[in-house]
N, C-alpha and C. Protein backbone atom coordinates (compact mmCIF):
# COMPACT_ATOMS: atom_id res chain seq x y z
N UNK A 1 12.46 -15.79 -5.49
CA UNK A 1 12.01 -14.62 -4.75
C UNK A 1 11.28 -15.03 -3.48
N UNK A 2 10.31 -16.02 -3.40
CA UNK A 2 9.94 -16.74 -2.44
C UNK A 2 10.29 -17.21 -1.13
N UNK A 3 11.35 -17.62 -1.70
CA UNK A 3 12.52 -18.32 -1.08
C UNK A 3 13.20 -17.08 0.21
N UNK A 4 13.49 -16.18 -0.80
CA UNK A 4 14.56 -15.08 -0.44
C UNK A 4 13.49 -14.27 0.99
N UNK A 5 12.44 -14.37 0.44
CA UNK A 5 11.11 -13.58 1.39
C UNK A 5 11.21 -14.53 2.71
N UNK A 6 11.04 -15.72 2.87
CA UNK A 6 10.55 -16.61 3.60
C UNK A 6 11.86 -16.74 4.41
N UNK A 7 13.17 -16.73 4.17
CA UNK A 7 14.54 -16.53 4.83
C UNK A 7 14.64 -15.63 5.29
N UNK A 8 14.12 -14.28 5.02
CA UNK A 8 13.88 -12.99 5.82
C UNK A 8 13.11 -12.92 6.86
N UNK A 9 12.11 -13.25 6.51
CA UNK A 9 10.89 -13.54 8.07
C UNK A 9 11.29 -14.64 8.96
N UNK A 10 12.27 -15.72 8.11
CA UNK A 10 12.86 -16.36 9.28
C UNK A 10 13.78 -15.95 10.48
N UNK A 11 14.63 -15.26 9.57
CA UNK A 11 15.67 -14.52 10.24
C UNK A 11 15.36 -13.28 10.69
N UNK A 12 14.21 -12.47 10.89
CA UNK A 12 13.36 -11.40 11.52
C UNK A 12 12.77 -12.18 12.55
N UNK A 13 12.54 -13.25 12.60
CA UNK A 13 11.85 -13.68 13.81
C UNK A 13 12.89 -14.27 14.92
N UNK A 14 13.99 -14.98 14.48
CA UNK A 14 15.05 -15.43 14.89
C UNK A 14 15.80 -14.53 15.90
N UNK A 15 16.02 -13.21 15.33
CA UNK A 15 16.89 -11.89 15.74
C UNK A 15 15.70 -11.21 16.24
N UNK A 16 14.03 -10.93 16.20
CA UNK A 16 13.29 -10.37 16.64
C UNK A 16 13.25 -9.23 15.78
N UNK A 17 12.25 -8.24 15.81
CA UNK A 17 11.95 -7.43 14.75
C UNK A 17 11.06 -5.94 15.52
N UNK A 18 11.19 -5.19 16.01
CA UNK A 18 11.04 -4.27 16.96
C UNK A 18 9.73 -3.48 16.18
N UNK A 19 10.45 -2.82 14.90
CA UNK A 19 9.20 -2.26 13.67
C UNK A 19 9.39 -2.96 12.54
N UNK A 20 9.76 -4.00 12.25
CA UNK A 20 9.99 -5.17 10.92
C UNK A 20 8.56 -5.59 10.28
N UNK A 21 8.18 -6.16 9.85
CA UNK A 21 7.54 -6.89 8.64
C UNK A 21 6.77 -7.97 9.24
N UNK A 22 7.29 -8.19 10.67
CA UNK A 22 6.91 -9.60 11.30
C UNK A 22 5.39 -8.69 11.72
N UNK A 23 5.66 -7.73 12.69
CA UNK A 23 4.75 -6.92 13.70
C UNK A 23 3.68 -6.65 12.50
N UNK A 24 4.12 -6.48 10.92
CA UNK A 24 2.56 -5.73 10.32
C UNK A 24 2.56 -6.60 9.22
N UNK A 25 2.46 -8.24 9.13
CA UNK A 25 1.68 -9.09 8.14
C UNK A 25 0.47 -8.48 7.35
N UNK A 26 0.14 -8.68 6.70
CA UNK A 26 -0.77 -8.39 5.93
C UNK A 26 -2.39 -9.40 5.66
N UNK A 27 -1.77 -10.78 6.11
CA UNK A 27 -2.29 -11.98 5.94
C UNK A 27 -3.42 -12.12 7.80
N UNK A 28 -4.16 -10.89 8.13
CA UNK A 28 -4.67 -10.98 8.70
C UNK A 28 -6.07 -11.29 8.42
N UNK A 29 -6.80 -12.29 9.12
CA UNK A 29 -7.92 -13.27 8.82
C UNK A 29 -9.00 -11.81 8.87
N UNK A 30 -9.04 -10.97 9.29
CA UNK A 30 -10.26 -9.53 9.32
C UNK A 30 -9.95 -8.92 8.46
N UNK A 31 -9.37 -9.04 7.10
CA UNK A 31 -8.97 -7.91 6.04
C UNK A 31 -10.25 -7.64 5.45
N UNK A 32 -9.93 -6.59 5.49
CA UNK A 32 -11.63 -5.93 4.89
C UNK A 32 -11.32 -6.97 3.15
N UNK A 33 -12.77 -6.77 2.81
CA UNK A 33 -12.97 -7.35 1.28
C UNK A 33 -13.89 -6.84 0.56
N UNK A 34 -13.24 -5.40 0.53
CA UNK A 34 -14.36 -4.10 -0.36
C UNK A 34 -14.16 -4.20 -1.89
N UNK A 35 -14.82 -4.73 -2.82
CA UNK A 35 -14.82 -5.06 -3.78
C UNK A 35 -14.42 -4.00 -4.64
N UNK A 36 -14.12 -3.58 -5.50
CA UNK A 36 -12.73 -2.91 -5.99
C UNK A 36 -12.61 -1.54 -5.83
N UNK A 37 -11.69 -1.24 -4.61
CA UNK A 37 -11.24 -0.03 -3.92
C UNK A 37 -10.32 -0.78 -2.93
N UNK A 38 -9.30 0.51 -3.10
CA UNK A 38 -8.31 0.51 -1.84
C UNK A 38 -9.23 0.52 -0.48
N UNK A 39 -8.74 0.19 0.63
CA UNK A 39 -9.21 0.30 1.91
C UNK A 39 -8.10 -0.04 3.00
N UNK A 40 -8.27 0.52 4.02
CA UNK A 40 -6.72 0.26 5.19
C UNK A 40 -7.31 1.15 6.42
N UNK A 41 -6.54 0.24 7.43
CA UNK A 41 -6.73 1.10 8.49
C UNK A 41 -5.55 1.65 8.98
N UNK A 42 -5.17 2.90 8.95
CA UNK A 42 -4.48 3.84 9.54
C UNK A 42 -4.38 4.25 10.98
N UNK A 43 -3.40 3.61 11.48
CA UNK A 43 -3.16 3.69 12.99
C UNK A 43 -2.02 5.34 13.31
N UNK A 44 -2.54 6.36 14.25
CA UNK A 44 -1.19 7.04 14.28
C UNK A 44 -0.54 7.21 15.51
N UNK A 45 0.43 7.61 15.35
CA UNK A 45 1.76 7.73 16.50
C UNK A 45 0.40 8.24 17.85
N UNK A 46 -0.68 9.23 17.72
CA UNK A 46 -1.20 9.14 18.62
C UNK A 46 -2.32 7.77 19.06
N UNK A 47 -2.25 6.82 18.62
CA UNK A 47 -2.90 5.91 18.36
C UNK A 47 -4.19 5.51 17.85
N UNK A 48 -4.64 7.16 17.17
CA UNK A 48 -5.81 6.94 16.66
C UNK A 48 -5.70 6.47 15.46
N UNK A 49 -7.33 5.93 15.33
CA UNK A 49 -7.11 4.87 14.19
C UNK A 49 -8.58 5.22 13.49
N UNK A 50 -7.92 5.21 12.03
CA UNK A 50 -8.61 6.13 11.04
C UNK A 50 -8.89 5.14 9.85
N UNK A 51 -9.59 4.89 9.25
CA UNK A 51 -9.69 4.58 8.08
C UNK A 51 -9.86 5.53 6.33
N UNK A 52 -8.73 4.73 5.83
CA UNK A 52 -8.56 5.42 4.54
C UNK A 52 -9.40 3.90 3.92
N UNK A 53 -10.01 4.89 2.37
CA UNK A 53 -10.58 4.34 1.17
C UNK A 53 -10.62 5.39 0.15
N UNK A 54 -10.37 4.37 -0.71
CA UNK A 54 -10.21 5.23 -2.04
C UNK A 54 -11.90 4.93 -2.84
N UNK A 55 -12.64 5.29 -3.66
CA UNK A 55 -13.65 5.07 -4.27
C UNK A 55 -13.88 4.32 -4.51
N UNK A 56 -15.37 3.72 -4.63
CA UNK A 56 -16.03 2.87 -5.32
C UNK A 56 -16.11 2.45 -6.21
N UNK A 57 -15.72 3.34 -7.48
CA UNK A 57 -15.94 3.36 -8.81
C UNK A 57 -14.13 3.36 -9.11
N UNK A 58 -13.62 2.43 -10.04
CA UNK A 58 -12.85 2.32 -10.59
C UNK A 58 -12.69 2.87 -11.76
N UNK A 59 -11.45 3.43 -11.99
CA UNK A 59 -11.40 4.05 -13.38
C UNK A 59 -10.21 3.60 -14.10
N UNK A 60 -10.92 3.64 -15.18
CA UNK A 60 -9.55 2.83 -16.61
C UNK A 60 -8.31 3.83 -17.01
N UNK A 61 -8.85 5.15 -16.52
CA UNK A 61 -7.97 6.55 -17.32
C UNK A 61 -6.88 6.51 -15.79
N UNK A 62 -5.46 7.08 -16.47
CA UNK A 62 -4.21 6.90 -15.50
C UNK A 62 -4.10 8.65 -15.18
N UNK A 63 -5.05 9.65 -15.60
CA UNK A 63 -4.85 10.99 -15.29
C UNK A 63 -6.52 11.38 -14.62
N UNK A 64 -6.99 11.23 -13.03
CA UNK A 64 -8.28 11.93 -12.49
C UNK A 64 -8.34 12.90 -12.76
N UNK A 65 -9.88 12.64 -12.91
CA UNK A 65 -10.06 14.20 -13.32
C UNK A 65 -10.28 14.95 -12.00
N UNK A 66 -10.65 14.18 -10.60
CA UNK A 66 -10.67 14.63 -9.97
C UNK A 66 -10.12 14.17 -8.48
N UNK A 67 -8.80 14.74 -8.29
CA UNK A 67 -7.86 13.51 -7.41
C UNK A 67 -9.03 13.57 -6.09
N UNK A 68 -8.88 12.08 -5.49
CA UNK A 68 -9.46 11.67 -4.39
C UNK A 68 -10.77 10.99 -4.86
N UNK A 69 -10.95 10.61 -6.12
CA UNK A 69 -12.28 9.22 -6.34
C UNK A 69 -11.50 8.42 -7.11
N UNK A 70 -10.65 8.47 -7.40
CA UNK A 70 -9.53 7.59 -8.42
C UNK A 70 -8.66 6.54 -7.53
N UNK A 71 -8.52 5.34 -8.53
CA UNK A 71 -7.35 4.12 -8.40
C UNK A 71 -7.27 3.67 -9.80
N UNK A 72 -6.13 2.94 -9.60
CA UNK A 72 -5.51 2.60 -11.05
C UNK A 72 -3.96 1.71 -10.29
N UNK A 73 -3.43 1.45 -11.45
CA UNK A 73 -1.99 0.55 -11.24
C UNK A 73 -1.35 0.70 -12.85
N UNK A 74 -0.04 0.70 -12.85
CA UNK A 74 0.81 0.80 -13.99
C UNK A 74 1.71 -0.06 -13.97
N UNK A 75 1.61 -0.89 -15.26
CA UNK A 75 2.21 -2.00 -15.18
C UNK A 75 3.11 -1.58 -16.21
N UNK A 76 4.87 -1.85 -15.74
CA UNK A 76 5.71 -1.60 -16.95
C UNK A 76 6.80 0.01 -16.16
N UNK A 77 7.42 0.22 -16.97
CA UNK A 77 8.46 1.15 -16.78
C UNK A 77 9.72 1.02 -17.23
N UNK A 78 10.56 1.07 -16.62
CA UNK A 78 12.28 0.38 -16.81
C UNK A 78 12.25 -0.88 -17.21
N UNK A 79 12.06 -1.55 -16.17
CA UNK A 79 11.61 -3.18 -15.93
C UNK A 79 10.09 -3.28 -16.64
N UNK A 80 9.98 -4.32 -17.54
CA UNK A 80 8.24 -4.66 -17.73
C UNK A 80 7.56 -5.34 -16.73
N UNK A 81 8.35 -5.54 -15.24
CA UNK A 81 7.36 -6.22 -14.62
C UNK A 81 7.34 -5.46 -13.44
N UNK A 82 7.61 -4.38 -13.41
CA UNK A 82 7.70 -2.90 -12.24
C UNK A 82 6.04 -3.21 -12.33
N UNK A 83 5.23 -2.92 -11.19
CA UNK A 83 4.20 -2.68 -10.80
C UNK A 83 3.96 -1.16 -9.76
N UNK A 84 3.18 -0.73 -10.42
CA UNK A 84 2.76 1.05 -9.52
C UNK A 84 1.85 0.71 -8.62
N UNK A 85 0.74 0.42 -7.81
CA UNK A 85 -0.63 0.87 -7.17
C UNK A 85 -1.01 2.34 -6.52
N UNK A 86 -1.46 3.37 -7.64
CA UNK A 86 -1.80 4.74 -6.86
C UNK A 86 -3.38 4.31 -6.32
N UNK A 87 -3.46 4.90 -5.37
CA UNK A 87 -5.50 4.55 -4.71
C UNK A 87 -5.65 6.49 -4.52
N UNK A 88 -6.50 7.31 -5.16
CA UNK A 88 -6.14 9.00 -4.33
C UNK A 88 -7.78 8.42 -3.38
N UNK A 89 -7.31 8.90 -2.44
CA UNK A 89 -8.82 8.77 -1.36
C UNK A 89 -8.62 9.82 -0.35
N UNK A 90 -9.57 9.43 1.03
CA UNK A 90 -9.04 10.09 1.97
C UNK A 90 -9.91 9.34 3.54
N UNK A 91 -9.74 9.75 4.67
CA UNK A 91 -10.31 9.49 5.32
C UNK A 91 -11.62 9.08 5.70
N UNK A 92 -12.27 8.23 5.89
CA UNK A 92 -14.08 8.50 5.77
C UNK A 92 -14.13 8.58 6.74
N UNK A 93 -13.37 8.75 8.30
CA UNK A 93 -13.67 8.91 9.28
C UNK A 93 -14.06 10.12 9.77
N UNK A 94 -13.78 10.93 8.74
CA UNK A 94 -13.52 12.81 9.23
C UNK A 94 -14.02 13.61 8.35
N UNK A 95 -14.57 14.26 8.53
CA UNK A 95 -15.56 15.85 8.04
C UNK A 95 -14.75 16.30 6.59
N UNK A 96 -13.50 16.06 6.87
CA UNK A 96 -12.48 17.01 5.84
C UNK A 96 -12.70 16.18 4.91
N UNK A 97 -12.68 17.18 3.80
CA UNK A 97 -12.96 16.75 1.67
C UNK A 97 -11.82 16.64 2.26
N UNK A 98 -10.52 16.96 2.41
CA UNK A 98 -8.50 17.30 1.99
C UNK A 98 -8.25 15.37 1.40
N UNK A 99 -8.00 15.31 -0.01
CA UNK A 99 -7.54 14.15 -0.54
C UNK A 99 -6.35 13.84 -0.15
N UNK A 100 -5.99 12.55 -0.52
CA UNK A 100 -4.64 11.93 -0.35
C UNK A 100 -4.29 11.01 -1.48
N UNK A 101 -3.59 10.58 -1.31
CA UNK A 101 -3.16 9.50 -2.42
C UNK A 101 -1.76 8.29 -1.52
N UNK A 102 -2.21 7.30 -1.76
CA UNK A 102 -1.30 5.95 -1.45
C UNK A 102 -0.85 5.22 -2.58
N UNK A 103 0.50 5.46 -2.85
CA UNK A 103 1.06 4.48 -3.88
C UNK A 103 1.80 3.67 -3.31
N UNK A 104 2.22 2.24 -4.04
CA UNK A 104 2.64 1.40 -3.47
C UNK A 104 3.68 0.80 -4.69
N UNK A 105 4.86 0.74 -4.63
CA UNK A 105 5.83 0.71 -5.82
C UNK A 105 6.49 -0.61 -5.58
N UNK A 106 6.48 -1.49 -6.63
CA UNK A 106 7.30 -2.54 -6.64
C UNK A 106 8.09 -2.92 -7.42
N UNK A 107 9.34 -2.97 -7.44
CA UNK A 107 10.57 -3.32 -8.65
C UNK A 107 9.80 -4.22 -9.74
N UNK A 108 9.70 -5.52 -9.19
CA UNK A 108 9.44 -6.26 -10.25
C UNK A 108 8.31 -7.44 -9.42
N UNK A 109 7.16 -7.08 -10.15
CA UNK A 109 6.04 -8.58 -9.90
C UNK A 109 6.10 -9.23 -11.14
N UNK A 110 6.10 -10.79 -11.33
CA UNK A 110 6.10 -11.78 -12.47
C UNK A 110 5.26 -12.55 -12.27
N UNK A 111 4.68 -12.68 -10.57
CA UNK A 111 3.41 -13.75 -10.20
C UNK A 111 2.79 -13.29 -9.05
N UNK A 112 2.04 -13.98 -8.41
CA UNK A 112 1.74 -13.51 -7.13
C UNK A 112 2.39 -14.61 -6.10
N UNK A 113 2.35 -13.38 -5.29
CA UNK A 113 3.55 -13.91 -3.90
C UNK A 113 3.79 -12.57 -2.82
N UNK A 114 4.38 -12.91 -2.01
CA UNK A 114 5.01 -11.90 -0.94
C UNK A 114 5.96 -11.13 -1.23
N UNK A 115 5.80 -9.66 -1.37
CA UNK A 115 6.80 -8.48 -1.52
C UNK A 115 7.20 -7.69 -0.24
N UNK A 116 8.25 -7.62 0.36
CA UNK A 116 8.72 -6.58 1.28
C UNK A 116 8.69 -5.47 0.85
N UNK A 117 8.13 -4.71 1.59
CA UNK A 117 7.93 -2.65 0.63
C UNK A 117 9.22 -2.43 2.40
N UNK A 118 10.08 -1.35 2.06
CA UNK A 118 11.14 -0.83 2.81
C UNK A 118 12.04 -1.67 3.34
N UNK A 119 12.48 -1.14 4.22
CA UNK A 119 13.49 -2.05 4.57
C UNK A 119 15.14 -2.01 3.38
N UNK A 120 15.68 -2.97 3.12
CA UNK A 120 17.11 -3.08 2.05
C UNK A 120 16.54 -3.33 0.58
N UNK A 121 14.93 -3.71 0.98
CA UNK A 121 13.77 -4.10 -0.52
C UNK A 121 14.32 -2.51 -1.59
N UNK A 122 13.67 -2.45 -2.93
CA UNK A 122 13.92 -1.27 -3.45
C UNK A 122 12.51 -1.08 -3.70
N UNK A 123 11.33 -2.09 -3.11
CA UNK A 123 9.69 -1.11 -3.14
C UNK A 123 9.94 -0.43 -1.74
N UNK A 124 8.52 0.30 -2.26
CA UNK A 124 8.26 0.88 -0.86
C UNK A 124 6.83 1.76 -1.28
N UNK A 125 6.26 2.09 0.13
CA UNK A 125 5.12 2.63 -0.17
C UNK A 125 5.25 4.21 0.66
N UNK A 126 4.09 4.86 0.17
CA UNK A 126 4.23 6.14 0.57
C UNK A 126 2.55 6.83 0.66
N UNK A 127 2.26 7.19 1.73
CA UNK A 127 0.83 7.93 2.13
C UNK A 127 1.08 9.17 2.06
N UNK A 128 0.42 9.77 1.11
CA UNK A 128 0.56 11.50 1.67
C UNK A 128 -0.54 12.00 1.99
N UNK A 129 -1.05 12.67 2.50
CA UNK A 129 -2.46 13.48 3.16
C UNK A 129 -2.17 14.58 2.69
N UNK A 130 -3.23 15.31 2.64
CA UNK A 130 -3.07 17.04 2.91
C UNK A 130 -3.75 17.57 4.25
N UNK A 131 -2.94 18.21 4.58
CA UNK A 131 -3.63 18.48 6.03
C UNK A 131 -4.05 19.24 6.41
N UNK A 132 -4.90 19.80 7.28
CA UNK A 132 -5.84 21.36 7.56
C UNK A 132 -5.35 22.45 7.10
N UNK A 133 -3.99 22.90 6.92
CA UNK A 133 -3.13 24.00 6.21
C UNK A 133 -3.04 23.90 4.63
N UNK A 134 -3.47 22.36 4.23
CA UNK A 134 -3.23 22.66 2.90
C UNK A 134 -1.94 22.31 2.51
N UNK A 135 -0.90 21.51 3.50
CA UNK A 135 0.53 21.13 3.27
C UNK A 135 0.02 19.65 2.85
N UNK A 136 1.37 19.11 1.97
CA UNK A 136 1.06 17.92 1.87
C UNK A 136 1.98 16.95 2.85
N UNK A 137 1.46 16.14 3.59
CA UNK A 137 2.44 15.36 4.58
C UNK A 137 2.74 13.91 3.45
N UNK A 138 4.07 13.52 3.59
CA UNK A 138 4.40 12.11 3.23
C UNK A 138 4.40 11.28 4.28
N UNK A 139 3.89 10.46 4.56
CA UNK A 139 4.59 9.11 5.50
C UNK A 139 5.37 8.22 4.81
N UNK A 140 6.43 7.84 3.94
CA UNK A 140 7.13 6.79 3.71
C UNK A 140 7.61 5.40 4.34
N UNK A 141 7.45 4.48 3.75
CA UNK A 141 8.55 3.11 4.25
C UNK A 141 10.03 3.64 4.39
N UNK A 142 11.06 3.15 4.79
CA UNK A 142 12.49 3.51 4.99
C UNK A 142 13.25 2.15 5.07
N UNK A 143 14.29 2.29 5.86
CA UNK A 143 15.17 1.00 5.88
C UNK A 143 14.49 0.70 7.78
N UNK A 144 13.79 1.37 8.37
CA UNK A 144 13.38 0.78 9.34
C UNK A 144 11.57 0.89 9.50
N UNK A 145 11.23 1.48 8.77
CA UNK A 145 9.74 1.37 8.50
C UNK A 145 9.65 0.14 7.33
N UNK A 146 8.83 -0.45 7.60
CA UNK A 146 8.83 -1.71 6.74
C UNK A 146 7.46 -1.76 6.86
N UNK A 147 7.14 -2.78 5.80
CA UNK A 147 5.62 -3.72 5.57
C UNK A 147 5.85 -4.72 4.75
N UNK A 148 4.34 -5.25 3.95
CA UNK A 148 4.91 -6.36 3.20
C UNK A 148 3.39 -5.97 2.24
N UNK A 149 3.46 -6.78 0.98
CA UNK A 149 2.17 -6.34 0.01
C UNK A 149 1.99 -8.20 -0.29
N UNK A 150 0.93 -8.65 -0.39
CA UNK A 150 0.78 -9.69 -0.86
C UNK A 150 -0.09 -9.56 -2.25
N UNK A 151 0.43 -10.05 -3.20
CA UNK A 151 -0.23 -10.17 -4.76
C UNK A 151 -0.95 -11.49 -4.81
N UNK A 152 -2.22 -11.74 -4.34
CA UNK A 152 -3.36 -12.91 -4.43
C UNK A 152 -3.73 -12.96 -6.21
N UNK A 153 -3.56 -11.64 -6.50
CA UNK A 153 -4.40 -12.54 -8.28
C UNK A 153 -3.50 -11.14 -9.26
N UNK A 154 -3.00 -11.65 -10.22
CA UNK A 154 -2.27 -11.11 -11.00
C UNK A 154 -2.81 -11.12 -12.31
N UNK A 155 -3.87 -10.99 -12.84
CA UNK A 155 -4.63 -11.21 -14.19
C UNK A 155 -4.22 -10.18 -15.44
N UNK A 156 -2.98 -11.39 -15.87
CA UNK A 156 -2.26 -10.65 -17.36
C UNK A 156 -3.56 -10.33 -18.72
N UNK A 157 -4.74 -11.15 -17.87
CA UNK A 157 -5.13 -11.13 -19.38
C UNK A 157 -6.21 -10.34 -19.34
N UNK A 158 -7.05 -9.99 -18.55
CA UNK A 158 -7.84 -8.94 -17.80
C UNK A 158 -7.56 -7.74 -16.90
N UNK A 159 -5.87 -7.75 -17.16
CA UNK A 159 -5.14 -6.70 -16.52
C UNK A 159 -5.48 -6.12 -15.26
N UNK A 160 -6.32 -6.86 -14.63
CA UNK A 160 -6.40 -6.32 -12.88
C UNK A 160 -5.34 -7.36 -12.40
N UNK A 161 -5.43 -6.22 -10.45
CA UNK A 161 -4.45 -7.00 -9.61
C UNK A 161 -5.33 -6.86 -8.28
N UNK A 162 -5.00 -7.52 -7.30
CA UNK A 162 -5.62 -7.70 -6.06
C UNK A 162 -4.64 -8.28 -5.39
N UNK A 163 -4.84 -7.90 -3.94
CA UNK A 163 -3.87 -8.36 -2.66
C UNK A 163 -4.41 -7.52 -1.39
N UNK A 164 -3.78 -7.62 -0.64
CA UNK A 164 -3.30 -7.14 0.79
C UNK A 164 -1.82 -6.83 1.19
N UNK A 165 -2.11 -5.75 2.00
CA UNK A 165 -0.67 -5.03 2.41
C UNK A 165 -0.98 -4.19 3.65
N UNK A 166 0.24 -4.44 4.50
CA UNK A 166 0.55 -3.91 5.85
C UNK A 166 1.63 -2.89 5.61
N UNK A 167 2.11 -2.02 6.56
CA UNK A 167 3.49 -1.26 6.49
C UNK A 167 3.11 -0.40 7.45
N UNK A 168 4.70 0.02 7.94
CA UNK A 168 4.87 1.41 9.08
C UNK A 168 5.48 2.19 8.00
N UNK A 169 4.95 3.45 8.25
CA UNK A 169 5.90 4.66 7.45
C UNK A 169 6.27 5.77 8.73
N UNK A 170 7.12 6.56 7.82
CA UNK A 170 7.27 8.10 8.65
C UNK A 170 7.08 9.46 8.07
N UNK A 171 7.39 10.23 8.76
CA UNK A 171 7.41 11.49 7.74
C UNK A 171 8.55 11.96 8.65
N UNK A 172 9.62 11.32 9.75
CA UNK A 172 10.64 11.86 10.30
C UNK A 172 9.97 12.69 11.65
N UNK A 173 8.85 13.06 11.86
CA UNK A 173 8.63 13.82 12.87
C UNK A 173 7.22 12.98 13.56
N UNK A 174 6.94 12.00 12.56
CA UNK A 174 6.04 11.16 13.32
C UNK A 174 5.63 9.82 12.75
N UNK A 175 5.24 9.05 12.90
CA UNK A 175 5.07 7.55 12.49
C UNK A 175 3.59 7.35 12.36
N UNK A 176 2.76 6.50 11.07
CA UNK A 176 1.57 5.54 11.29
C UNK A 176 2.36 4.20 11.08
N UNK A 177 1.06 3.46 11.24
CA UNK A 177 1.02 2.20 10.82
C UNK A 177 -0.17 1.57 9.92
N UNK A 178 0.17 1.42 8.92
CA UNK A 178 -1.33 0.58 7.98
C UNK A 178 -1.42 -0.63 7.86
N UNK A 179 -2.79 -1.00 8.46
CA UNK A 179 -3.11 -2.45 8.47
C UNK A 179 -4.22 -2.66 8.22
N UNK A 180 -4.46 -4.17 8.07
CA UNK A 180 -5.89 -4.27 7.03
C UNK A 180 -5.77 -3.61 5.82
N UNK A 181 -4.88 -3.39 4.95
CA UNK A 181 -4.90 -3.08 3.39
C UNK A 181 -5.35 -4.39 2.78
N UNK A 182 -6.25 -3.85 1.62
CA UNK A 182 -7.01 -4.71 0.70
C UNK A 182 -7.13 -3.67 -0.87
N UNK A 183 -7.19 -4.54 -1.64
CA UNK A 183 -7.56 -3.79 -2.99
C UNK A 183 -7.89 -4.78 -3.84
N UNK A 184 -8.90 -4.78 -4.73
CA UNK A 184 -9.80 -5.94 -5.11
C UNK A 184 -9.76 -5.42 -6.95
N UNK A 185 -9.17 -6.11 -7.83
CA UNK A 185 -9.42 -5.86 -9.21
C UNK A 185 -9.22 -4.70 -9.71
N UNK A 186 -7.84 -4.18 -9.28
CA UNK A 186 -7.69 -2.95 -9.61
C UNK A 186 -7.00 -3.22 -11.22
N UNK A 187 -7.77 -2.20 -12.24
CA UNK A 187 -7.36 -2.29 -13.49
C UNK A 187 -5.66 -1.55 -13.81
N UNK A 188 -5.15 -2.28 -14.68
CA UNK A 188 -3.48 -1.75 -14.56
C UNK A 188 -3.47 -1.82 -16.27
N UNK A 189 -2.83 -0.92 -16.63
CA UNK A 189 -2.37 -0.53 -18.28
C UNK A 189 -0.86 -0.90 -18.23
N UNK A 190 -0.75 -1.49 -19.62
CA UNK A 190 0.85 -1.87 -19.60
C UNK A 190 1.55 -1.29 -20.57
């Protein structure tokens, strides 16, 4: 899998990469390191730049009681080595309670290493907001919105996970970009 990752960024850099995987590494030396909570900075098509976090307090239960202080991860599905990451948070930059939720879906983790989310990959990640109306917006990865998730600690036996992750999504009528993703010991049920 390694292998297969590292031939891709070769050949993305080779051919150049316009919105690819190259432009939003994850492995940036300023990644926040908020001890266990999602955190990211949210860039948008207007170029403002927002920060999302999900709570402080981690929780063991896979149903909030109250969406937007919750994270968690689900380990297992089809595949036993499918990995979920939901974070529900929302902006701390802005006045508005309106929650969100960021999941981040991966076919199959067995160790830690480099995952492509979009692109011809079958992960991918997805931001949704709710927005002043009360609609819910998606931003998705696609086959030209891309990122990448890095898995730093995979603990089968204490069932947390931790990494960093970059990605562009859309919602078709407009584009972010998330960078600086971090998530520190997030507990996962299998």
């Amino acid at each position: 899998m390694k292998t297969k990752i590292l031939l891709y960024f070769l050949l993305l850099g080779a051919i150049g990469c316009k919105n690819g995987v190259v432009e939003n590494n994850p492995s940036d030396s300023n990644m926040p390191t908020n001890s266990n909570a999602f955190v990211a900075s949210v860039i948008t098509s207007a170029g403002v730049i927002k920060t999302w976090q999900s709570a402080a307090n981690k929780s063991q239960t896979l149903s909030p009681a109250i969406p937007g202080i919750d994270y968690f991860a689900i380990r297992g599905g089809i595949d036993p080595s499918e990995l979920t990451l939901i974070s529900f948070g929302k902006f701390t930059d802005e006045s508005s309670v309106n929650p969100g939720r960021l999941t981040i879906y991966l076919k199959s983790v067995k160790d830690t290493g480099s995952y492509v989310l979009g692109g011809s990959s079958t992960n991918y990640a997805v931001l949704s907001i709710l927005n002043q109306v009360g609609e819910i917006v998606n931003y998705n990865t696609d086959n030209n919105k891309t990122g990448m998730i890095i898995i730093s600690n995979l603990n089968l036996v204490s069932s947390t996970v931790s990494g960093k992750f970059a990605f562009q999504a859309t919602n078709n009528s407009s584009d972010i970009n998330i960078k600086n993703g971090s998530f520190t010991n997030v507990p996962f049920e299998q």
